[in-house]
C-alpha atoms as a PDB file:
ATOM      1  CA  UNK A   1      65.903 131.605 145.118  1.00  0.00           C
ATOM      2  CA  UNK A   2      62.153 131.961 144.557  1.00  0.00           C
ATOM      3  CA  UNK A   3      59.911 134.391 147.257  1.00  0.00           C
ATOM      4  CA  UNK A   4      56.819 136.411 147.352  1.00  0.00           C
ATOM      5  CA  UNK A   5      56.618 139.608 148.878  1.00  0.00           C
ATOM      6  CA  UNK A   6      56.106 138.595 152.793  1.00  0.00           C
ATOM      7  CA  UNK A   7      52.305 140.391 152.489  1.00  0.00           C
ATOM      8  CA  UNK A   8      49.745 139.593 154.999  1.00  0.00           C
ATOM      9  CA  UNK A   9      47.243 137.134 153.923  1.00  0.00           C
ATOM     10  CA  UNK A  10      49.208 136.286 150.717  1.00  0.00           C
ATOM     11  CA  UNK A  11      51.678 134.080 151.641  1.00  0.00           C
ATOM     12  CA  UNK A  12      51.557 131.187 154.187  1.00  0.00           C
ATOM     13  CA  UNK A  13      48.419 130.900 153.584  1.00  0.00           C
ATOM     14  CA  UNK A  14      47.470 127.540 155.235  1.00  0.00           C
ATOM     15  CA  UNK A  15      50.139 128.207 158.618  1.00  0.00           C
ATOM     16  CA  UNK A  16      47.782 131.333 158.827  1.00  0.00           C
ATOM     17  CA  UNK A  17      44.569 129.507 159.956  1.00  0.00           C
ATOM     18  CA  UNK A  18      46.385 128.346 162.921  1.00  0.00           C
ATOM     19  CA  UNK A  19      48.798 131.425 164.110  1.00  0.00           C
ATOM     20  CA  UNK A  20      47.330 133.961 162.390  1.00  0.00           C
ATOM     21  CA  UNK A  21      48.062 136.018 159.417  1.00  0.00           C
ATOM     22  CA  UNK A  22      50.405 138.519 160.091  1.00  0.00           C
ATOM     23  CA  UNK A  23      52.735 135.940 162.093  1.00  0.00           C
ATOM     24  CA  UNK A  24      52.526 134.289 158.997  1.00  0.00           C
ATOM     25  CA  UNK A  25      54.224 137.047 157.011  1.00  0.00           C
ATOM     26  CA  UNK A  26      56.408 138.266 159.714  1.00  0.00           C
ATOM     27  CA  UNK A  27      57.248 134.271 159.809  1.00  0.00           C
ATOM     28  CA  UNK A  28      57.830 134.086 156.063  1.00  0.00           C
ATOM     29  CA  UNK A  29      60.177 136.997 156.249  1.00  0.00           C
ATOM     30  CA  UNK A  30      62.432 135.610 158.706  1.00  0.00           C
ATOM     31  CA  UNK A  31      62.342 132.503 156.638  1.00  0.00           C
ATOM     32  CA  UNK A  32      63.505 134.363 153.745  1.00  0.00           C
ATOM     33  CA  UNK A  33      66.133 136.167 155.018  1.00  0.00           C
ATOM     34  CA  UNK A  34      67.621 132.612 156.766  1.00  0.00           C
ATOM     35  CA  UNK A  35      67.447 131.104 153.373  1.00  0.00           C
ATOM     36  CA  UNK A  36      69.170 133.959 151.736  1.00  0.00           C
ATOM     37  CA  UNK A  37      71.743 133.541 154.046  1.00  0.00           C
ATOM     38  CA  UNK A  38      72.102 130.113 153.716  1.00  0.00           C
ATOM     39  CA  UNK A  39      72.891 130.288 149.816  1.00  0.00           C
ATOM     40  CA  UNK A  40      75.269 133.197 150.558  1.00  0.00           C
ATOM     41  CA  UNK A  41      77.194 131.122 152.687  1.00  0.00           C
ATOM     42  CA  UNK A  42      77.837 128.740 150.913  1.00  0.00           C
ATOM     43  CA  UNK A  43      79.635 130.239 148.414  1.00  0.00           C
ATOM     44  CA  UNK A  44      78.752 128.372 145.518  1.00  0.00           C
ATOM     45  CA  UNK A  45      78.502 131.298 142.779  1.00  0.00           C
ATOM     46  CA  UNK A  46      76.276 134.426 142.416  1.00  0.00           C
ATOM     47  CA  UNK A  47      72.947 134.484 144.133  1.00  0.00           C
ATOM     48  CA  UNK A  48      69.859 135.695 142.715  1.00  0.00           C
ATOM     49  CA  UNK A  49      66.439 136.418 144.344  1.00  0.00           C
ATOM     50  CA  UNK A  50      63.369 135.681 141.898  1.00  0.00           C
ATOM     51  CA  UNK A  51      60.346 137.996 143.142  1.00  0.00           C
ATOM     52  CA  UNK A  52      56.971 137.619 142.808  1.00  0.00           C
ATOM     53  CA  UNK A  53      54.644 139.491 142.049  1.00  0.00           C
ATOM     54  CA  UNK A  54      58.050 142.277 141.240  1.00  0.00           C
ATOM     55  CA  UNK A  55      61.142 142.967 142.981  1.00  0.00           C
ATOM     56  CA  UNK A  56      59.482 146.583 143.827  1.00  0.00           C
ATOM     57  CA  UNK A  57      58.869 145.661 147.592  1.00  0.00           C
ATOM     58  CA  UNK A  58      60.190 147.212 150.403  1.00  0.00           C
ATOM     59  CA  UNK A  59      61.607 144.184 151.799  1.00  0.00           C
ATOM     60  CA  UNK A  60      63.350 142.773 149.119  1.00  0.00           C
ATOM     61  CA  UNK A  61      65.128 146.189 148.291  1.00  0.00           C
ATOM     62  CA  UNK A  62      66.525 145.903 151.598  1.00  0.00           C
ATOM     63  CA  UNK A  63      67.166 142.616 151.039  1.00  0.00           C
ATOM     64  CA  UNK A  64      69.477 143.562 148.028  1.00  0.00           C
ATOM     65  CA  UNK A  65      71.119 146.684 149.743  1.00  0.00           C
ATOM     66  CA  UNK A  66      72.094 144.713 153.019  1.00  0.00           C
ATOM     67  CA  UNK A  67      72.853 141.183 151.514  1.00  0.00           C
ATOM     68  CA  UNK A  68      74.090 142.065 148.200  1.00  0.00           C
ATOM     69  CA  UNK A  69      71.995 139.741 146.316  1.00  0.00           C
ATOM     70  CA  UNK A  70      70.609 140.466 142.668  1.00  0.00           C
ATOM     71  CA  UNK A  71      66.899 140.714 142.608  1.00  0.00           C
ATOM     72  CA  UNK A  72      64.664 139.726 139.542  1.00  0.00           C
ATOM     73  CA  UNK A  73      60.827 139.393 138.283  1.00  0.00           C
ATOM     74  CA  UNK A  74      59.733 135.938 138.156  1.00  0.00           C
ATOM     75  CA  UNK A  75      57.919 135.656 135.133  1.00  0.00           C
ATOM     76  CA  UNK A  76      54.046 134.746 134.951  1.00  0.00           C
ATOM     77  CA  UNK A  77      52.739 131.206 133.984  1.00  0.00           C
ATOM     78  CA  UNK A  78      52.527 128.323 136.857  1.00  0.00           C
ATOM     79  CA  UNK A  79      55.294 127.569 139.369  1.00  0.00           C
ATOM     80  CA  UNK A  80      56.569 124.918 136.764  1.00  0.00           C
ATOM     81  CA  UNK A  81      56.618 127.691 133.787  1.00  0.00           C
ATOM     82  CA  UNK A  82      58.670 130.486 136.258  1.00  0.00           C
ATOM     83  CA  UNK A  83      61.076 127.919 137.439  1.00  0.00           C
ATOM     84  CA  UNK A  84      62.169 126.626 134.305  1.00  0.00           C
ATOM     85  CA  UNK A  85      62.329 130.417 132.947  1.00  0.00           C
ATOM     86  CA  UNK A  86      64.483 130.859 135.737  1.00  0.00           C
ATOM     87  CA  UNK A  87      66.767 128.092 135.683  1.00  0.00           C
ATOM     88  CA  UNK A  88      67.132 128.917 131.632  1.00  0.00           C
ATOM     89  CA  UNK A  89      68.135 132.347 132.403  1.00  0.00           C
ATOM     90  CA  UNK A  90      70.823 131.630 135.268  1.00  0.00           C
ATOM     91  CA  UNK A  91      72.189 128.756 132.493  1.00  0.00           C
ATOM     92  CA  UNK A  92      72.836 131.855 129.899  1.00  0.00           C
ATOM     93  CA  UNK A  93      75.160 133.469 132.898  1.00  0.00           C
ATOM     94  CA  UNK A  94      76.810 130.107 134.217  1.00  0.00           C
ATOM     95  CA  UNK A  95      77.389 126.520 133.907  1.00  0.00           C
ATOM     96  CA  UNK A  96      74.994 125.753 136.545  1.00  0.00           C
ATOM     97  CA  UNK A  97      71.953 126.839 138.125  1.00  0.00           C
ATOM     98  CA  UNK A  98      70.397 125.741 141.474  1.00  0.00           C
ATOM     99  CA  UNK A  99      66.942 126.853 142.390  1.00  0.00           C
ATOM    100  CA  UNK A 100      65.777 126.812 145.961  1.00  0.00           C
ATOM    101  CA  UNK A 101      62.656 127.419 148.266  1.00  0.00           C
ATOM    102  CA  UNK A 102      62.599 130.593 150.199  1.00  0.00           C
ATOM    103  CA  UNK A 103      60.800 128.278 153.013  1.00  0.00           C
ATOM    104  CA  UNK A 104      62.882 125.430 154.180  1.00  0.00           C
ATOM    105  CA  UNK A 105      65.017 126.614 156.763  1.00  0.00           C
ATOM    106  CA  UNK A 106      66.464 122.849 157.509  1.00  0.00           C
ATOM    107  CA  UNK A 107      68.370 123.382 154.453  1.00  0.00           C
ATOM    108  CA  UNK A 108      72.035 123.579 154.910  1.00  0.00           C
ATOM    109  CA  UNK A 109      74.626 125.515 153.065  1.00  0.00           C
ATOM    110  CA  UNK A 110      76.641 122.072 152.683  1.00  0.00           C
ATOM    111  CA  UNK A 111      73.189 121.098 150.490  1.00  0.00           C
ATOM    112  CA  UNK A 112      73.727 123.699 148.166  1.00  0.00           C
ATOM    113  CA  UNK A 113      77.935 122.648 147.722  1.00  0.00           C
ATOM    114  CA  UNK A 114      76.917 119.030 147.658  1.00  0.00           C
ATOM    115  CA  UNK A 115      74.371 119.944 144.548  1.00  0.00           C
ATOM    116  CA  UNK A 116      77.105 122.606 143.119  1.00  0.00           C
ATOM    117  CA  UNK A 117      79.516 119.199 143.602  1.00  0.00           C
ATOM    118  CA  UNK A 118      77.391 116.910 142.033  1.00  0.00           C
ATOM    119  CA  UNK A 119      76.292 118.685 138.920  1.00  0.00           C
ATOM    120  CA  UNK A 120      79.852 119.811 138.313  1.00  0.00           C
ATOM    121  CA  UNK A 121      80.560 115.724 138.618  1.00  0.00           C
ATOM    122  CA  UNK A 122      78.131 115.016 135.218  1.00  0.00           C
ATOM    123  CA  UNK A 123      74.697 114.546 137.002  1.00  0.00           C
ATOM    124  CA  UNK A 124      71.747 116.422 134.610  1.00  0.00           C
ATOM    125  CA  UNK A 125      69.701 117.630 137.277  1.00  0.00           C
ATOM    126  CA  UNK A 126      69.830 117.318 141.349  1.00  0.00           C
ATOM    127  CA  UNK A 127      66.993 117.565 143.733  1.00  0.00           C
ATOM    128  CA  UNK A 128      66.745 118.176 147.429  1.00  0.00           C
ATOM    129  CA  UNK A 129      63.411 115.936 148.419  1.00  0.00           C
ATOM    130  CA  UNK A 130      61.005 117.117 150.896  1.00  0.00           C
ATOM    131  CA  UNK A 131      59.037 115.212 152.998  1.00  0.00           C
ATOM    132  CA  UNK A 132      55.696 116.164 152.040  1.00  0.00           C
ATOM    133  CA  UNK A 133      56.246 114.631 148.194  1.00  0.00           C
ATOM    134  CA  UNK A 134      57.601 117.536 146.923  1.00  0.00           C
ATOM    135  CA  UNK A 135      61.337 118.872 146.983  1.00  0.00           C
ATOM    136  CA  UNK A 136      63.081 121.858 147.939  1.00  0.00           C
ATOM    137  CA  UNK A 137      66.150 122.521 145.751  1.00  0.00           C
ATOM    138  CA  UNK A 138      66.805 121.400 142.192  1.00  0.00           C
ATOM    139  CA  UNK A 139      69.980 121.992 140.273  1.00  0.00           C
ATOM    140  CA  UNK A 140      70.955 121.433 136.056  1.00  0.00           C
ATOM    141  CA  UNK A 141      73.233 121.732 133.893  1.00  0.00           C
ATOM    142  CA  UNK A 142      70.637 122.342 131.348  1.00  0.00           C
ATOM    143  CA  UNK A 143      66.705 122.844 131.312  1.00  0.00           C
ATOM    144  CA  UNK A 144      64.153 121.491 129.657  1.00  0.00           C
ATOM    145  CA  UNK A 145      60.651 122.816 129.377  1.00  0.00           C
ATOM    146  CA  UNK A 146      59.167 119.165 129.607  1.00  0.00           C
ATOM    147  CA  UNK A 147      60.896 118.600 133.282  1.00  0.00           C
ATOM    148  CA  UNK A 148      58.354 120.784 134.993  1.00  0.00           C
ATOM    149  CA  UNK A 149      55.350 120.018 132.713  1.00  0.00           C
ATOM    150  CA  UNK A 150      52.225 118.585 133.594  1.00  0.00           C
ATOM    151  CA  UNK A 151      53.013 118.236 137.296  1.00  0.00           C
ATOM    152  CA  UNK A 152      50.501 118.520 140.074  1.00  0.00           C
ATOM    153  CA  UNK A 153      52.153 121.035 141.979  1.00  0.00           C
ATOM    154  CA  UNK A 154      51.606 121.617 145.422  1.00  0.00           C
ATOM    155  CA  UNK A 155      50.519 117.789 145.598  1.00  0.00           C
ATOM    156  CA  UNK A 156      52.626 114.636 147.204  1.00  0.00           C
ATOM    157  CA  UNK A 157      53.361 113.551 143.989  1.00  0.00           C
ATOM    158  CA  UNK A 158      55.699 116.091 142.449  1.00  0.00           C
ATOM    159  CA  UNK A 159      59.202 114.716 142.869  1.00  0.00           C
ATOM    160  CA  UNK A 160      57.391 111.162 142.062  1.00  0.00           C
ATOM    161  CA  UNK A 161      55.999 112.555 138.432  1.00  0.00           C
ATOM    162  CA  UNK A 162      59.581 114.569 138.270  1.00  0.00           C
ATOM    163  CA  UNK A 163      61.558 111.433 138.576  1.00  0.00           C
ATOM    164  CA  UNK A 164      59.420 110.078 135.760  1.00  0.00           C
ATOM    165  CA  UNK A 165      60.050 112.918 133.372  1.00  0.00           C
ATOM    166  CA  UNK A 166      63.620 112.974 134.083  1.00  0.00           C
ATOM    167  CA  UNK A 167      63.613 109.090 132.591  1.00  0.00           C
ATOM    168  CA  UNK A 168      61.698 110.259 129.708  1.00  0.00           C
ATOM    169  CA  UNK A 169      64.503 112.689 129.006  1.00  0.00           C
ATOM    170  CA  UNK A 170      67.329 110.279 129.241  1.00  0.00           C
ATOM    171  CA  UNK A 171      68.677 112.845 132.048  1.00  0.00           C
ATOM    172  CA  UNK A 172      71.296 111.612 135.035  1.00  0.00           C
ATOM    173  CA  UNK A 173      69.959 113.122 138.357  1.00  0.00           C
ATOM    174  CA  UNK A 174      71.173 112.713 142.211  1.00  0.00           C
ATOM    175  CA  UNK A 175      68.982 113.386 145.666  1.00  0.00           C
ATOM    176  CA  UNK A 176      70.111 114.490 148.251  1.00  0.00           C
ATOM    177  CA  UNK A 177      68.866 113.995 151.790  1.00  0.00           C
ATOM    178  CA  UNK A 178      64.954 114.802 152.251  1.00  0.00           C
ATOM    179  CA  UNK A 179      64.756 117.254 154.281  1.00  0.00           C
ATOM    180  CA  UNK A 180      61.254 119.154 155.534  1.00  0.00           C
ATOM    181  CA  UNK A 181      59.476 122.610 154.837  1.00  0.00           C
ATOM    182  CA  UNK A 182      57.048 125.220 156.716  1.00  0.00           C
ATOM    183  CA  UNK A 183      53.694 124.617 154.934  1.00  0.00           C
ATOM    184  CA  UNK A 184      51.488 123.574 158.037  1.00  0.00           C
ATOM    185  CA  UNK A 185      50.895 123.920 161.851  1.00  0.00           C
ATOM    186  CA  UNK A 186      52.705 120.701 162.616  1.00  0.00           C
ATOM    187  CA  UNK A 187      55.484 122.622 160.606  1.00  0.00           C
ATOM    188  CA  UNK A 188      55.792 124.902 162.719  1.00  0.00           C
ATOM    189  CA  UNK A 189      55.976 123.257 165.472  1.00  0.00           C
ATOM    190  CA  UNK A 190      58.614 121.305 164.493  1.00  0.00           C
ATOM    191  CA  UNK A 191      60.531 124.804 163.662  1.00  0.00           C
ATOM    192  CA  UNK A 192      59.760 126.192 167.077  1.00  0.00           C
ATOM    193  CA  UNK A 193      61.112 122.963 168.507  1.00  0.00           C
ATOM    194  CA  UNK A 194      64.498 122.905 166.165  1.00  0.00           C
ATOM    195  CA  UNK A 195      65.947 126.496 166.801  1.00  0.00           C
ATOM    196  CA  UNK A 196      66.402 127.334 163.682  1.00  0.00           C
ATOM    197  CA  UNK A 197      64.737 130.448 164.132  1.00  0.00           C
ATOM    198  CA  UNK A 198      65.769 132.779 167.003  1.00  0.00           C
ATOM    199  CA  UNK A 199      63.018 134.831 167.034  1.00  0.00           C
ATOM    200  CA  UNK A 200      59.390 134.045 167.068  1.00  0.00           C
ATOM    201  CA  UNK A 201      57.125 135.279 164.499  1.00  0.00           C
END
């Protein structure tokens, strides 16, 4: 799983303009934490949590000591660059690697065995879609540099300009259901409203 240290004013950027920014941290630490415990859950292999800017914080130390997980340095370049590091790395230690947001708590723990099911079938790659263009989760069974190149990310057109890619590779890939993320102010709403969150930020 991918997260940035839950600082105020550097993460959530865009939700903080309409609640403020140090809901928006406390808000991106709870979201964290839920997705953490979402991959654990499911029991689909070892998890990993990929840190930016370094795994040094306070919070994801306690992360590690309470959950268990393994925590790790994402490495510099763009998101594409650090997520195909990442996925390269967790390939050298198993069969399979699935990558996930640290900020869509609609995510469900039967996702992450679905993917785990589907690579395990023969499928290349698998992606959780989000609404917004983008997507959520993406699994291999081997990476390529070239996947994540040249996308616009952060823009309604990444899983689009993924798809076409993954037919310039040849690859096999299954989606799952689209599910949504915590970007914006109607985002949150729509958390507040689904109770996936117990407390408020």
């Amino acid at each position: 799983m991918f997260a940035r240290a839950p600082v105020r004013g550097r993460v959530k950027t865009r939700l903080a303009a309409a609640i403020g920014a140090e809901a928006s941290a406390r808000l991106y630490s709870q979201l964290i934490e839920r997705a953490l415990a979402t991959a654990i859950a499911a029991d689909a292999g070892a998890v990993e949590l990929h840190c930016a800017p370094n795994a040094r914080h306070p919070f994801f130390q306690d992360l590690s000591a309470r959950l268990g997980v393994s925590l790790r340095a994402q490495s510099r370049g763009n998101l594409g660059t650090r997520m195909h590091r990442a996925l390269a790395g967790a390939l050298r230690r198993a069969p399979l690697a699935i990558l996930l947001g640290s900020d869509c708590p609609a995510l469900r723990s039967a996702d992450l065995r679905r993917a785990k099911r589907e690579l395990a079938s023969g499928a290349d790659a698998v992606f959780s879609p989000a609404h917004d263009g983008g997507y959520v989760l993406v699994g291999v069974r081997r990476s390529s540099a070239a996947l994540f190149r040249g996308i616009a990310w952060g823009s309604a057109g990444v899983m689009a300009g993924t798809r076409g890619r993954l037919r310039k590779l040849g690859w096999t890939w299954r989606e799952l259901r689209e599910v949504w993320d915590v970007d914006r102010a109607e985002d949150y709403a729509r958390l507040r409203r689904s109770g996936l969150l117990l407390r408020r930020p």
